[in-house]
PDB file of N, CA and C in Angstrom:
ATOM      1  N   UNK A   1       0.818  -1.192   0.000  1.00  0.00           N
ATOM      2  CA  UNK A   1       0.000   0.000   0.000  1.00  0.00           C
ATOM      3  C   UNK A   1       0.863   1.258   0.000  1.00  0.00           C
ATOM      4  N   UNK A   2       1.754   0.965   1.207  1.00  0.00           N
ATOM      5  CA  UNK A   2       2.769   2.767   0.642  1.00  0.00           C
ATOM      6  C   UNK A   2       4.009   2.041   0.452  1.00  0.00           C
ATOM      7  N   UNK A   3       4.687   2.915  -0.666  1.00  0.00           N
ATOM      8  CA  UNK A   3       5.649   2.285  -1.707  1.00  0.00           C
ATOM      9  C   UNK A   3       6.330   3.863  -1.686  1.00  0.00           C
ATOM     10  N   UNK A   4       8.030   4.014  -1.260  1.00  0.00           N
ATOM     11  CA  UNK A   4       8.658   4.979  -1.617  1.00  0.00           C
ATOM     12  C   UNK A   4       8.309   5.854  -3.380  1.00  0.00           C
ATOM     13  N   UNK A   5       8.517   7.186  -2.936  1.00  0.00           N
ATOM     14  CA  UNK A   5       8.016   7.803  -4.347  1.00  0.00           C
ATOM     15  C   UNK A   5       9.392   7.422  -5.159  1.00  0.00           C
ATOM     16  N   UNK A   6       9.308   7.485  -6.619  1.00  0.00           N
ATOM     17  CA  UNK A   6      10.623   7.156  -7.467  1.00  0.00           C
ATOM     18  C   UNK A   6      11.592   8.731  -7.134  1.00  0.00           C
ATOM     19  N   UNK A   7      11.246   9.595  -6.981  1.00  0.00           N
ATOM     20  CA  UNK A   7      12.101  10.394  -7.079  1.00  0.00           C
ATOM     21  C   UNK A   7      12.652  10.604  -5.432  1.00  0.00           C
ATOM     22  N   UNK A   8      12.108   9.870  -4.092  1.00  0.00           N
ATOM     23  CA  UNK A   8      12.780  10.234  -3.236  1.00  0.00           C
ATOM     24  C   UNK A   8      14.011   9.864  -2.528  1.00  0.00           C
ATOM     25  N   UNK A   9      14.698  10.591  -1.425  1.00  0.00           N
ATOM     26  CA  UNK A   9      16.141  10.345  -1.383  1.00  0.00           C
ATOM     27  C   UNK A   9      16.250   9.261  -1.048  1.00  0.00           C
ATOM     28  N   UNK A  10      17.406   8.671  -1.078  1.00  0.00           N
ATOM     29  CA  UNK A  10      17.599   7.265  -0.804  1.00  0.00           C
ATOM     30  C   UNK A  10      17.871   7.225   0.568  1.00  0.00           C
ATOM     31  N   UNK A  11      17.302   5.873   1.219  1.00  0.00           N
ATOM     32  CA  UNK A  11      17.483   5.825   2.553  1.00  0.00           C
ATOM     33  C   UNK A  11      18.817   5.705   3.224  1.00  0.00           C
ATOM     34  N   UNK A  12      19.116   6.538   4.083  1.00  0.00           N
ATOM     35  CA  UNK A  12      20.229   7.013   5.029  1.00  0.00           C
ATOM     36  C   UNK A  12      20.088   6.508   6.530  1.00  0.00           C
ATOM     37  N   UNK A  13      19.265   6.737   7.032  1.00  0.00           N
ATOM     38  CA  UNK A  13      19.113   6.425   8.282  1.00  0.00           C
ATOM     39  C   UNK A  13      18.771   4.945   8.656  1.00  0.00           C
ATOM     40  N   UNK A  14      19.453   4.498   9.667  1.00  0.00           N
ATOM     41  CA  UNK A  14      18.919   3.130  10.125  1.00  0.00           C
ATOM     42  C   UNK A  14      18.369   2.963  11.750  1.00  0.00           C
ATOM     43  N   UNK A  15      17.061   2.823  11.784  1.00  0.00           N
ATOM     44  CA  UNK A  15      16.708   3.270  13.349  1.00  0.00           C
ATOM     45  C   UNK A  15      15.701   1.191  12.950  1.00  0.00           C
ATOM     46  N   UNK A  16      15.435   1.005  14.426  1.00  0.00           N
ATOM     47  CA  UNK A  16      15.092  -0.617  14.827  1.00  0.00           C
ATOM     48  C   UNK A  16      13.660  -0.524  14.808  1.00  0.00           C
ATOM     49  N   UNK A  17      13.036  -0.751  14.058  1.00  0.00           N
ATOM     50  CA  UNK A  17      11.294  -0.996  14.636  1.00  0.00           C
ATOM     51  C   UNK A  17      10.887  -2.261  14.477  1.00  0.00           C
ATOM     52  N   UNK A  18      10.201  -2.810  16.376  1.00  0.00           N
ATOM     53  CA  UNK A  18      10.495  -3.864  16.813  1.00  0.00           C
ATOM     54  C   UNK A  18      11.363  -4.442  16.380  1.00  0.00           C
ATOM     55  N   UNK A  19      12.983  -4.495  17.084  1.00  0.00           N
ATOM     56  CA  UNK A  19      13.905  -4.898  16.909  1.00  0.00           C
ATOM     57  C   UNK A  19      14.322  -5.358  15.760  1.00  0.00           C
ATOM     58  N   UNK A  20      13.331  -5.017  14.720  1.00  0.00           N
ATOM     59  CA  UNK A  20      13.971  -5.191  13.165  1.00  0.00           C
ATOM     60  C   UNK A  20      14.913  -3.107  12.314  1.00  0.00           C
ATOM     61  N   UNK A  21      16.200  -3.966  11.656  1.00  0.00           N
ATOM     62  CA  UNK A  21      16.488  -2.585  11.305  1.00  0.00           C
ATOM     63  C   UNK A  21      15.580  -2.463   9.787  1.00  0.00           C
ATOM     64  N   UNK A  22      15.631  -1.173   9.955  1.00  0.00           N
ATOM     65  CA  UNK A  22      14.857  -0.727   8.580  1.00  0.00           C
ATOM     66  C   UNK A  22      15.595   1.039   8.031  1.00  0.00           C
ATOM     67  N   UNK A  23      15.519   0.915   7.108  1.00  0.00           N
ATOM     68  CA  UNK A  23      16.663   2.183   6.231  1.00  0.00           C
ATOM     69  C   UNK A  23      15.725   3.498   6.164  1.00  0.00           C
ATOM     70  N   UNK A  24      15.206   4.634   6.592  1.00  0.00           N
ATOM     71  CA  UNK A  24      14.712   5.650   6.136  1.00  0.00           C
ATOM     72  C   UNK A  24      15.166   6.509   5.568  1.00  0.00           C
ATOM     73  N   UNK A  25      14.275   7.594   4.762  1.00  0.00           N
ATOM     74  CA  UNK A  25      15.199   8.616   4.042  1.00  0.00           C
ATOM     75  C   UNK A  25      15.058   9.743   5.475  1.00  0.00           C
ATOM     76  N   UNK A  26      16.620  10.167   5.266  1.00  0.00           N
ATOM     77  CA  UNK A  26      16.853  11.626   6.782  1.00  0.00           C
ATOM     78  C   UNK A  26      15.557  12.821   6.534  1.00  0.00           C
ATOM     79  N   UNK A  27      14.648  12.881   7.525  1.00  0.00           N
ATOM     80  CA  UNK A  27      14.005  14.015   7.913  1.00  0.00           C
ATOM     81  C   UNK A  27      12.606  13.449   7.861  1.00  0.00           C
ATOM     82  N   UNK A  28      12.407  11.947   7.378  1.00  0.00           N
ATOM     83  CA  UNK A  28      11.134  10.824   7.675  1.00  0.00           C
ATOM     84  C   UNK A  28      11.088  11.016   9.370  1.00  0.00           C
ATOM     85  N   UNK A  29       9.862  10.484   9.534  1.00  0.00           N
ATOM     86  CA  UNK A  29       9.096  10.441  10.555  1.00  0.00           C
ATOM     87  C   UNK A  29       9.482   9.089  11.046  1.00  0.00           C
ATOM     88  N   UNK A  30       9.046   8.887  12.713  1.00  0.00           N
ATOM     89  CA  UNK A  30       9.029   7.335  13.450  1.00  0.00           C
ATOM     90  C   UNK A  30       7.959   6.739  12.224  1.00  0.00           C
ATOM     91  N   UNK A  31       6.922   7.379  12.154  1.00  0.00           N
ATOM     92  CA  UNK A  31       5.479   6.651  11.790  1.00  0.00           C
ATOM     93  C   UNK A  31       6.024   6.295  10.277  1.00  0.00           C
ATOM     94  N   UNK A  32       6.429   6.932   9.794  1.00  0.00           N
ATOM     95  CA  UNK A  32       6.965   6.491   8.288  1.00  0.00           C
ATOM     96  C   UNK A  32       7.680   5.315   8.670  1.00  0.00           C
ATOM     97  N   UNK A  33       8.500   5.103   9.264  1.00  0.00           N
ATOM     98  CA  UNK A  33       9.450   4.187   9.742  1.00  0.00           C
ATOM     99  C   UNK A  33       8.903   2.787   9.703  1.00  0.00           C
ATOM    100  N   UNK A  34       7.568   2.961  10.894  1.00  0.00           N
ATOM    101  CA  UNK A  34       6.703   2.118  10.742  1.00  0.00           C
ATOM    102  C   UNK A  34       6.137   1.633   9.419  1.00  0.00           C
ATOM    103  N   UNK A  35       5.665   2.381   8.483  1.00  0.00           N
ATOM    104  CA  UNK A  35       5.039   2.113   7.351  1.00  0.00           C
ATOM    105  C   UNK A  35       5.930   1.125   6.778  1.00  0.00           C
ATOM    106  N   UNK A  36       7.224   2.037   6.613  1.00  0.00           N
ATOM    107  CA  UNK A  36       8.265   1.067   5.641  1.00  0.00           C
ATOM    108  C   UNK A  36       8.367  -0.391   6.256  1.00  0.00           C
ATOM    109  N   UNK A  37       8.356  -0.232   7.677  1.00  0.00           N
ATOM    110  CA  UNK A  37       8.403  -1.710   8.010  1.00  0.00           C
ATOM    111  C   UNK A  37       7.467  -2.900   7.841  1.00  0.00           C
ATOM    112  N   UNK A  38       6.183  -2.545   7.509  1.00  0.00           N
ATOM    113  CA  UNK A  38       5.599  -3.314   6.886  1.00  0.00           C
ATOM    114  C   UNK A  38       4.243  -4.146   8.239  1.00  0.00           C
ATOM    115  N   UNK A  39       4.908  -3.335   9.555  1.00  0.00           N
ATOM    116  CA  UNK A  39       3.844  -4.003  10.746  1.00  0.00           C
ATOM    117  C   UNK A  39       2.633  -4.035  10.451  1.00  0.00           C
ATOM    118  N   UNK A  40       2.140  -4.941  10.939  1.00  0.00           N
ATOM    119  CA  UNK A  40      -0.093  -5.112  10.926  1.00  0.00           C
ATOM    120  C   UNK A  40      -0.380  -3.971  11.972  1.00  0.00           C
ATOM    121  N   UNK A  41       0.422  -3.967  12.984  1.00  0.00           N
ATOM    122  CA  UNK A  41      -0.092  -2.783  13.685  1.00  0.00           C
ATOM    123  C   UNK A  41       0.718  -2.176  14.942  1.00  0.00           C
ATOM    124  N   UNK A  42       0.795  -0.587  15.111  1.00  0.00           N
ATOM    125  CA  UNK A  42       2.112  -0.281  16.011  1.00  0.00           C
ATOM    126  C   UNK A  42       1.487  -0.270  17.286  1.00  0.00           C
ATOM    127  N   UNK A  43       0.280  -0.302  17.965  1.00  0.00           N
ATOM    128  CA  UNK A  43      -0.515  -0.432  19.249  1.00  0.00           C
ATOM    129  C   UNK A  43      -1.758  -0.893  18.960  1.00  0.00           C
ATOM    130  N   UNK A  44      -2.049  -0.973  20.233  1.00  0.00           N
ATOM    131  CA  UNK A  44      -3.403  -1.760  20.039  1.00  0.00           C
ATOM    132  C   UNK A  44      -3.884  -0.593  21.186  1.00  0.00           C
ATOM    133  N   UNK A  45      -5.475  -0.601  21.051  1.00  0.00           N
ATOM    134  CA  UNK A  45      -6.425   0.454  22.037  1.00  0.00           C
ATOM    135  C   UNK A  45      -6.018   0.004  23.426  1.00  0.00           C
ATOM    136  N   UNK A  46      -6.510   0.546  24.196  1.00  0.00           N
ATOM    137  CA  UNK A  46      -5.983   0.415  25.683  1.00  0.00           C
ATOM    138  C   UNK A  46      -7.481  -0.606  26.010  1.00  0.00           C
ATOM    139  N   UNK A  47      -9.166  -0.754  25.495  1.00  0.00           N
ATOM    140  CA  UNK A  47      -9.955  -0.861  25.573  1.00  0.00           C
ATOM    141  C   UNK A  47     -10.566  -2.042  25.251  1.00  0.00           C
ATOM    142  N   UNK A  48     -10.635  -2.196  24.098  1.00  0.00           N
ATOM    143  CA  UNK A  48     -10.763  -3.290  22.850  1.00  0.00           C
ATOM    144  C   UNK A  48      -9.373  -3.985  22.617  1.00  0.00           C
ATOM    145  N   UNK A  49      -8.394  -3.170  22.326  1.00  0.00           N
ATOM    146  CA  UNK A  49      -7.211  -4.215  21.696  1.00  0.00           C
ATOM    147  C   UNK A  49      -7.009  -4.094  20.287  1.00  0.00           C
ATOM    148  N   UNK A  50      -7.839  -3.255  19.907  1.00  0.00           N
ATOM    149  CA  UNK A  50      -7.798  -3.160  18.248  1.00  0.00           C
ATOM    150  C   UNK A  50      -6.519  -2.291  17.961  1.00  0.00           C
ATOM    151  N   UNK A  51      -6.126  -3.072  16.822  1.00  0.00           N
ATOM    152  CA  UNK A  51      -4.865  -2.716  15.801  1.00  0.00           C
ATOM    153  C   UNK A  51      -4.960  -1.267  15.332  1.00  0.00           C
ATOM    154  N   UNK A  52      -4.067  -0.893  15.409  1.00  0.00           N
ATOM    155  CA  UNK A  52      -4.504   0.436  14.803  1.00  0.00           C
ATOM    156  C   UNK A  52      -2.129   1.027  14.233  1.00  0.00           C
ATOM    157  N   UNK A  53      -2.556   1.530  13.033  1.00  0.00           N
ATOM    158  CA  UNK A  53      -1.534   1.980  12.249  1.00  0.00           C
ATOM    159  C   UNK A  53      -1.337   3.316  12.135  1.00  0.00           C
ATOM    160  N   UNK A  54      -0.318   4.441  12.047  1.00  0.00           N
ATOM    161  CA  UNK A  54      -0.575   5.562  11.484  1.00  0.00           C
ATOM    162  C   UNK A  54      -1.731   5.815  10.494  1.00  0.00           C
ATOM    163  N   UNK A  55      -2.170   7.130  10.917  1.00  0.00           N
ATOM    164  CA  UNK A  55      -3.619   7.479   9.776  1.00  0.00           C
ATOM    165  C   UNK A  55      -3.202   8.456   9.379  1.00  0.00           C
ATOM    166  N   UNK A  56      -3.020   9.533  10.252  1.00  0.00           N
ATOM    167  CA  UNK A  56      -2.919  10.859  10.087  1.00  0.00           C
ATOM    168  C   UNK A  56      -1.935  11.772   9.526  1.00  0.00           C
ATOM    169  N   UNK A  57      -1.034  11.051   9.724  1.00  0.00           N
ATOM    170  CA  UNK A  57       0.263  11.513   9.849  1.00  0.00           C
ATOM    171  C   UNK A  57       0.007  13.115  10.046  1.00  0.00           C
ATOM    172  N   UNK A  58      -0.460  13.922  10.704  1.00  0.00           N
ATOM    173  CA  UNK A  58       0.078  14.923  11.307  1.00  0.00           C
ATOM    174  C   UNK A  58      -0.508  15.753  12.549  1.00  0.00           C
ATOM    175  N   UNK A  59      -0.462  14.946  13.686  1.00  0.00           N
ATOM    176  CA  UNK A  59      -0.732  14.417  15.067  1.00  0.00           C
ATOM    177  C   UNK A  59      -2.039  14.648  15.228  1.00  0.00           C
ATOM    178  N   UNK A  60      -2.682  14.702  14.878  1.00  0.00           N
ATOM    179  CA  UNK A  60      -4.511  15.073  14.823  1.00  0.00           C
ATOM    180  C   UNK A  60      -5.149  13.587  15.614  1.00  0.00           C
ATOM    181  N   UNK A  61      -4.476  12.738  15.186  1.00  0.00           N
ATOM    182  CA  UNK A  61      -5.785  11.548  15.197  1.00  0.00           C
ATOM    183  C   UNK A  61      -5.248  10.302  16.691  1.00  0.00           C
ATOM    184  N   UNK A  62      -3.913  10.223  16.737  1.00  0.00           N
ATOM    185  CA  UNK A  62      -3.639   9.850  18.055  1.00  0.00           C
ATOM    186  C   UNK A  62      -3.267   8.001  17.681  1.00  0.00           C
ATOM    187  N   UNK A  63      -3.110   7.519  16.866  1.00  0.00           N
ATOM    188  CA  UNK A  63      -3.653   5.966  16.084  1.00  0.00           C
ATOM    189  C   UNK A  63      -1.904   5.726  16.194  1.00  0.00           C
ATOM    190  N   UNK A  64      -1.217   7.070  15.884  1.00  0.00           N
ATOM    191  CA  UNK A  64       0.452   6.832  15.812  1.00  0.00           C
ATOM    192  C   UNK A  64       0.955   6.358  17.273  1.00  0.00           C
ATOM    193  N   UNK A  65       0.620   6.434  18.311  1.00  0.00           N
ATOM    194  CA  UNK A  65       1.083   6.231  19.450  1.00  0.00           C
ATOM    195  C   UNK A  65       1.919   4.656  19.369  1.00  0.00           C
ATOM    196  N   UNK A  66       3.507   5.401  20.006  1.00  0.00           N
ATOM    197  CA  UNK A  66       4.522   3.874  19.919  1.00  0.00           C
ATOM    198  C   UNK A  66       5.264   4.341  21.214  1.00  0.00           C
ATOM    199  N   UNK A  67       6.086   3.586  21.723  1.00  0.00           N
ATOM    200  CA  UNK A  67       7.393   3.790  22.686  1.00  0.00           C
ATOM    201  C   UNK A  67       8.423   3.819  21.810  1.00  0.00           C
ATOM    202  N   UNK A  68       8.740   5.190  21.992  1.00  0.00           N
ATOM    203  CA  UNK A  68      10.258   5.750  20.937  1.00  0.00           C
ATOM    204  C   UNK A  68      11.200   5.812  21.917  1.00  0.00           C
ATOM    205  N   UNK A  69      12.372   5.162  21.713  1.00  0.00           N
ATOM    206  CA  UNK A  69      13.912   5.672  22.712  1.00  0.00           C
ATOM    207  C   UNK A  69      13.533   4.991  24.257  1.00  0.00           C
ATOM    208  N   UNK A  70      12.632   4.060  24.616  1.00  0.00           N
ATOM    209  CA  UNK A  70      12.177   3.184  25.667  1.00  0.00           C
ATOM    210  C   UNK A  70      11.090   4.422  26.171  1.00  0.00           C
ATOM    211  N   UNK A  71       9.966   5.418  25.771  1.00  0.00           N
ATOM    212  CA  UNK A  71       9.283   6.808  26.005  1.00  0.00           C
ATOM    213  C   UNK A  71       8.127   6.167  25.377  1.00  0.00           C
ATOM    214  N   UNK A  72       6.827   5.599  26.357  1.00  0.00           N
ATOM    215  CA  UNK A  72       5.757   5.504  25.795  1.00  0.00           C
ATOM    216  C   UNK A  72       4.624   6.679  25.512  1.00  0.00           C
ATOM    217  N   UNK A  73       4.246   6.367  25.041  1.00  0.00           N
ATOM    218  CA  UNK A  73       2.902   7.184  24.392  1.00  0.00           C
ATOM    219  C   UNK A  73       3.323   8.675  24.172  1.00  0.00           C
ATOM    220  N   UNK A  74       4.336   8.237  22.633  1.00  0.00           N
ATOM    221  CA  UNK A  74       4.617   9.561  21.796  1.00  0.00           C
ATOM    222  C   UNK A  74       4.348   8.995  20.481  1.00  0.00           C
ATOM    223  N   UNK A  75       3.678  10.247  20.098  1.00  0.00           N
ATOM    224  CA  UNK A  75       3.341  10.429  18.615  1.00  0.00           C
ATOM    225  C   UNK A  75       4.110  10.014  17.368  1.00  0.00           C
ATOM    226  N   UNK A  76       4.654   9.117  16.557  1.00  0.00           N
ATOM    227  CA  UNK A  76       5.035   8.576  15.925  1.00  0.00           C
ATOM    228  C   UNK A  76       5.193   9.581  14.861  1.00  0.00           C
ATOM    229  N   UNK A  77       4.420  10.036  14.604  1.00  0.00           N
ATOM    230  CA  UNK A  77       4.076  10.521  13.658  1.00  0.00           C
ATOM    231  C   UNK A  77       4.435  12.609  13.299  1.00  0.00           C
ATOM    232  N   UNK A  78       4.999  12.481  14.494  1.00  0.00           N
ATOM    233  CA  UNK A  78       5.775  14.075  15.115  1.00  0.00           C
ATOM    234  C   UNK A  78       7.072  14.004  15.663  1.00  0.00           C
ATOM    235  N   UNK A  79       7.698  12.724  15.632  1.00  0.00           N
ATOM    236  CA  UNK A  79       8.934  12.491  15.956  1.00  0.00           C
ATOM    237  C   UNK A  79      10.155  12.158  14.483  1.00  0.00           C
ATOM    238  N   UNK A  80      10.639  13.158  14.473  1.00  0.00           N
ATOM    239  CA  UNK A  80      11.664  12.363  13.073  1.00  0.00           C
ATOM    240  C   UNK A  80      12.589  11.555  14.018  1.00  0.00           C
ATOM    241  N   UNK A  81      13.005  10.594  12.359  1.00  0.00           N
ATOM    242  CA  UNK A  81      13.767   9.873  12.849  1.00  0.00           C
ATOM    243  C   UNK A  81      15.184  10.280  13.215  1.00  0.00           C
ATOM    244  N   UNK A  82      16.083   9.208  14.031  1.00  0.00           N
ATOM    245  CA  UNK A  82      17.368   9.640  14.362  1.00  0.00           C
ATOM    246  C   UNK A  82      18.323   7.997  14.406  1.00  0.00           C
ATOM    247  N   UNK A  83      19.780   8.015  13.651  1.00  0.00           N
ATOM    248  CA  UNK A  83      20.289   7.237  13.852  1.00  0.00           C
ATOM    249  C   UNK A  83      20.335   6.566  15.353  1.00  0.00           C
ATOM    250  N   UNK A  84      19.698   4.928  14.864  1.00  0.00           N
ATOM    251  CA  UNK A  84      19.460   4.001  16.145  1.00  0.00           C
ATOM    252  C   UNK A  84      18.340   4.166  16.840  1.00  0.00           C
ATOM    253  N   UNK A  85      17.260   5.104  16.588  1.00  0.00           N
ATOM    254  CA  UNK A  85      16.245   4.766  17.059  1.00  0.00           C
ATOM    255  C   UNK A  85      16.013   3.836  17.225  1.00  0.00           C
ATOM    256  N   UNK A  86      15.170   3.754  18.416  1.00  0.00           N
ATOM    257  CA  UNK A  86      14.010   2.108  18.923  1.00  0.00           C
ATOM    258  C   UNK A  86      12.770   2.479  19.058  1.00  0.00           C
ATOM    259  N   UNK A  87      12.235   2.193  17.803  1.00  0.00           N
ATOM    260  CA  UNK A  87      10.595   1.976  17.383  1.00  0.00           C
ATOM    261  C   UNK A  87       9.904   0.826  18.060  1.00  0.00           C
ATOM    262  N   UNK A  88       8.823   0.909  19.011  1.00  0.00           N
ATOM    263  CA  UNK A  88       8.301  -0.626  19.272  1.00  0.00           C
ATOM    264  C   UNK A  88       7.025  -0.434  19.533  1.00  0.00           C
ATOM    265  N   UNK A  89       6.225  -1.231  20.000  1.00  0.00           N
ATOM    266  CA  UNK A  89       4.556  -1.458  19.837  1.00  0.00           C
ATOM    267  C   UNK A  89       4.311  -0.993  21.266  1.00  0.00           C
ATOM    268  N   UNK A  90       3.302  -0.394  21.348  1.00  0.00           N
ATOM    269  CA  UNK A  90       2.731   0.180  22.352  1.00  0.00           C
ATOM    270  C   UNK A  90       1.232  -0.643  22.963  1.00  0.00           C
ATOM    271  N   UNK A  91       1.379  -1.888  24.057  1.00  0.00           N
ATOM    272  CA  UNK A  91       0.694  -2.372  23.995  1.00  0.00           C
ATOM    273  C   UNK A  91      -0.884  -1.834  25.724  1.00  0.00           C
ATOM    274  N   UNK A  92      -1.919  -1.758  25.308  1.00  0.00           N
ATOM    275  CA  UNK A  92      -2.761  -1.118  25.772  1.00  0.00           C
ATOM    276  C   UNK A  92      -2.526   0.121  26.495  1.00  0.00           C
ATOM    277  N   UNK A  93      -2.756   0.503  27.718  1.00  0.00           N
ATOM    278  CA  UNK A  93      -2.723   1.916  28.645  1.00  0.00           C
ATOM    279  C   UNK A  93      -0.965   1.867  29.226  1.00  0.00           C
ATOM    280  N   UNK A  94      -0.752   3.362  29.352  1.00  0.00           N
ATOM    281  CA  UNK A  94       0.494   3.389  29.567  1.00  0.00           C
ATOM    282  C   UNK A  94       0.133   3.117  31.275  1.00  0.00           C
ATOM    283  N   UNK A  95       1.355   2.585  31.577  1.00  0.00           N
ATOM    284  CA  UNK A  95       1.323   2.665  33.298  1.00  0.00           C
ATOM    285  C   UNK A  95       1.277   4.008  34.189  1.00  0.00           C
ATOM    286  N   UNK A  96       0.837   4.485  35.067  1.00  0.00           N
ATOM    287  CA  UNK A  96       0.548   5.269  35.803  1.00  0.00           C
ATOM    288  C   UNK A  96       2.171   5.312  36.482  1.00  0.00           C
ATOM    289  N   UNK A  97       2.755   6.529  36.655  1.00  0.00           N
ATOM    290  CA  UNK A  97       4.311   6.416  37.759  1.00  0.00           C
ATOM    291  C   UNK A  97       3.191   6.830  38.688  1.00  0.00           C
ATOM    292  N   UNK A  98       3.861   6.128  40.076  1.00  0.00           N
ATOM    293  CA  UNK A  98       3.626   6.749  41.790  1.00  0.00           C
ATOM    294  C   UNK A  98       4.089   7.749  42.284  1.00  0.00           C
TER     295      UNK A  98
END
């Protein structure tokens, strides 16, 4: 479904989503990151459990939520990438700190 455009830069960056590496072009997004990687889904609802992927891409809709750099519930999709990122799945409600 999303397929790099022919004319864009070639991928430079190598950041891990779920511990797989994947190549982005410099000034892509986490959530792009995701795309390229090909996941069924980067969190699931805190509620239901339902899958849910970047939609929006430009923080409106909330669907991007991942744990970037071991930092849950940030926007995927408002974070560029950075050599060695750690992209991973964000699974239901974040924990409450005491």
């Amino acid at each position: 479904m999303f397929r790099p455009r022919p004319d864009a830069r070639p991928a430079t960056i190598e950041v891990l989503v779920d511990g797989t590496p994947v190549l982005v072009p410099a000034g892509a997004s986490a959530a792009a990151a995701v795309l390229l990687a090909g996941l069924p889904a980067i969190r699931e609802t805190p509620v239901s459990g339902s899958p849910r992927l970047p939609l929006c891409m430009m923080g409106v809709c909330f669907d991007c939520l991942a744990e970037i750099d071991g930092v849950a519930n940030r926007q995927a999709c408002m974070v560029p990438v950075a050599p060695g990122m750690r992209i991973a799945r964000q699974h239901g409600a974040r924990a409450a700190r005491p």
